[in-house]
Structure formats: structure tokens, C-alpha cells
Protein backbone atom coordinates (compact mmCIF):
# COMPACT_ATOMS: atom_id res chain seq x y z
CA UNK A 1 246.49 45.44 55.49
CA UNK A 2 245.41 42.89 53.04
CA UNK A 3 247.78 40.16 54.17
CA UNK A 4 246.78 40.80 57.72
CA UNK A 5 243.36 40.02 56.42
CA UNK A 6 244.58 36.79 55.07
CA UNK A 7 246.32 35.99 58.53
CA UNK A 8 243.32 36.25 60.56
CA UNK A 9 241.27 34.58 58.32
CA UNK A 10 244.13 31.55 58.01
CA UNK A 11 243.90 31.40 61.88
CA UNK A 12 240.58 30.99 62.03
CA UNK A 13 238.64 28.06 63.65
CA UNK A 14 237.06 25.75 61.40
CA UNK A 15 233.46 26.31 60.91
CA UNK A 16 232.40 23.06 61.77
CA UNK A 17 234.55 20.28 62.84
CA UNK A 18 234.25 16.40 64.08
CA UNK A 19 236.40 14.32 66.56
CA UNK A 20 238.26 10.70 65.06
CA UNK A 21 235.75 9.02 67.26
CA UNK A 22 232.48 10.53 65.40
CA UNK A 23 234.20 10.50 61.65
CA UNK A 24 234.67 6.83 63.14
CA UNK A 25 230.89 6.52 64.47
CA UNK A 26 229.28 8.32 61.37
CA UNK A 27 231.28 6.05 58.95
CA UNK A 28 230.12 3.28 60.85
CA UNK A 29 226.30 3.69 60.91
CA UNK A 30 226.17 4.55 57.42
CA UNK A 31 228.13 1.44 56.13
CA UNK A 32 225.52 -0.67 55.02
CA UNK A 33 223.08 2.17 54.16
CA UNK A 34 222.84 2.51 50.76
CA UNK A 35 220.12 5.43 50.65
CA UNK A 36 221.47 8.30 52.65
CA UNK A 37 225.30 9.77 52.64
CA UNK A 38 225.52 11.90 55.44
CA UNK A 39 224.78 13.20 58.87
CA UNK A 40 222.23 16.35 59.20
CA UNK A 41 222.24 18.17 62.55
CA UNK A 42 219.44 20.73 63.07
CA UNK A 43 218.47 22.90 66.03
CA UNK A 44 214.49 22.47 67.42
CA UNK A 45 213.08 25.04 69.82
CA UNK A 46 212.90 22.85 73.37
CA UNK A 47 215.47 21.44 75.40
CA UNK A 48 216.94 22.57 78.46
CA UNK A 49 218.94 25.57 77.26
CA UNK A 50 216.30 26.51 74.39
CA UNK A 51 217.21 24.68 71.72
CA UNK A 52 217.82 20.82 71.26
CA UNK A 53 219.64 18.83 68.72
CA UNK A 54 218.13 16.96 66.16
CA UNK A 55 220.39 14.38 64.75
CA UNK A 56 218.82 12.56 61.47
CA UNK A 57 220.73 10.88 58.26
CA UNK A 58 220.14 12.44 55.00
CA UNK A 59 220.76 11.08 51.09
CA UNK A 60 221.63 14.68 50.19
CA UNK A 61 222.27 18.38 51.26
CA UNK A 62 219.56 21.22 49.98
CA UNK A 63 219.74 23.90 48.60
CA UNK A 64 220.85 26.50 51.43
CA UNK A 65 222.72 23.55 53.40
CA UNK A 66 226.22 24.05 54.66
CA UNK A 67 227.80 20.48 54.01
CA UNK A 68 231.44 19.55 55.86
CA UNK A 69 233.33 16.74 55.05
CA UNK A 70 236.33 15.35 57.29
CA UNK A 71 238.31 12.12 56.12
CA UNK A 72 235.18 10.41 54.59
CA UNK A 73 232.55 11.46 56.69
CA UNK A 74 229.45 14.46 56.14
CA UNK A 75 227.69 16.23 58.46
CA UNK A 76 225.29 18.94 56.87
CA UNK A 77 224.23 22.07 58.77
CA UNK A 78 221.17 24.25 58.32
CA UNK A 79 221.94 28.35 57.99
CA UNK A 80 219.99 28.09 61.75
CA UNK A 81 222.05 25.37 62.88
CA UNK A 82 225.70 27.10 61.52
CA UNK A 83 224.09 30.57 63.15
CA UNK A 84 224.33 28.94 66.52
CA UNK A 85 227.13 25.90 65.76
CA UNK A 86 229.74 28.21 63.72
CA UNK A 87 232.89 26.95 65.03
CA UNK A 88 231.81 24.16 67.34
CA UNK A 89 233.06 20.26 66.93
CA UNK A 90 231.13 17.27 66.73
CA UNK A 91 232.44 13.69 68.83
CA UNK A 92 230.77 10.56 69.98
CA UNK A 93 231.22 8.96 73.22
CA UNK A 94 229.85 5.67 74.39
CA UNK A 95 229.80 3.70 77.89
CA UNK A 96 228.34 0.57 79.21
CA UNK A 97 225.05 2.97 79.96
CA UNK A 98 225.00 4.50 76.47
CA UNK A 99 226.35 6.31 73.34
CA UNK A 100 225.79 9.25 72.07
CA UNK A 101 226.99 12.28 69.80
CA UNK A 102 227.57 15.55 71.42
CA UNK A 103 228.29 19.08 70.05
CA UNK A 104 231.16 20.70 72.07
CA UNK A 105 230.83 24.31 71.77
CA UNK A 106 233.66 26.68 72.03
CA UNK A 107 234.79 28.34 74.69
CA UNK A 108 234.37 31.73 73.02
CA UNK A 109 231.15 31.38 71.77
CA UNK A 110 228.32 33.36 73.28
CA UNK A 111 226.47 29.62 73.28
CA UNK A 112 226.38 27.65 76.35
CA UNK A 113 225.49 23.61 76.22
CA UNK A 114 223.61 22.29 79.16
CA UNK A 115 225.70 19.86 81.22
CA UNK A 116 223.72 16.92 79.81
CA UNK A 117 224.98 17.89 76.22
CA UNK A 118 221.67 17.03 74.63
CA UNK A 119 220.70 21.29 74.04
CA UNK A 120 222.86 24.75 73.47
CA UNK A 121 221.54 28.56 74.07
CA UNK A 122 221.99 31.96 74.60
CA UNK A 123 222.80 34.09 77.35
CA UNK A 124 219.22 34.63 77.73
CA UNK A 125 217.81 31.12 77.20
CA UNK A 126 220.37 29.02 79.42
CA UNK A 127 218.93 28.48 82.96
CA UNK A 128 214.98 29.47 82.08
CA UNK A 129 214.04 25.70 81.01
CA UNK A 130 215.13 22.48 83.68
CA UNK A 131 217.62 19.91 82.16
CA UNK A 132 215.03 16.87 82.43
CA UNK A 133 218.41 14.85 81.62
């Protein structure tokens, strides 16, 4: 029973993950920045779906803070934010029109991203707010 304790938790999703592209992206932007060390993602009330990303560099995690690290880069989570991002990855994308970071969220997660990729919900948020994106 114990060891197929062990096995589930060994096949477990990450909690939080990132894409080559944002490791590349975060290393990037924080290059010549002397002052602050890592990524912070938080979750404001707003958006289309309910909540919206909030996407801010940070010299150092808090007390409380869930901190990941992947091949030199940091991205620190919030208890909120790992409530509603627990398993979900983090990439960048960029075009002639613009570039961006964007949360994918996983498939069997009970949170749903707009289609614009800027806000995540619940069941019972998704749908009562307009994507103004």
C-alpha cells in the first residue's frame, strides 16, 4: 500500500512548470537586473474568466511563497495563485504583433483560461465577465 503511495505520488504532474522558451524569456529580462531574481505570478479578481494574471519581478520570495526553479530560472507563486495554478506550465510566445507569457492550464483541472490567455476561472466564473481581449 505504501509503495503504491509512492507510485502515484512519483507520477504526479509537477506543481508548477515552465516551457524552454519562458526559462529562455525570464533569463533574458532579468540579465542586467541586478535588484530582483525572479518572476512572481499572482492572481487579481477581474479579467474575463474572474481572475487575471499579474506578472511582476521580485528580489525575493516571502514568507508563505511557493518558489520553483527550472534550469536557472524562478517563478514564485502565492498559496492563492498555487490554489488555482497547481499543476499548470508557464511559456512565452512572441509575434510581429506582440509577446507575451501565458499560463497553460491542464486539461484536468477544474480551471478554464479564456481564449485570450490573459485570465483563468472556475466553472462558475468562466463565461459571466466578456473577454475585452
Amino acid at each position: 500500500m505504501l509503495s503504491q503511495f509512492f507510485s502515484n505520488f512519483a507520477q504526479k504532474k509537477a506543481a508548477f512548470s515552465m516551457t524552454p522558451a519562458a526559462i529562455k524569456q525570464i533569463k533574458e529580462l532579468l540579465k542586467t537586473d541586478f535588484e530582483n531574481k525572479m518572476l512572481r505570478i499572482t492572481l487579481k479578481s477581474g479579467g474575463c474568466a474572474g481572475f487575471q494574471y499579474d506578472f511582476s519581478f521580485d528580489s525575493a520570495a516571502r514568507k508563505g511563497d511557493h518558489l520553483f526553479q527550472q534550469d536557472g530560472a524562478a517563478v514564485v507563486l502565492d498559496d492563492k495563485a498555487l490554489l488555482y495554478l497547481r499543476g499548470a506550465e508557464l511559456d512565452y510566445s512572441s509575434d510581429i504583433f506582440s509577446s507575451y507569457f501565458k499560463v497553460n492550464i491542464p486539461l484536468e483541472s477544474e480551471l478554464h483560461s479564456c481564449h485570450c490567455g490573459k485570465s483563468v476561472g472556475t466553472d462558475e466564473t468562466v463565461g459571466k465577465h466578456k473577454c475585452s481581449h
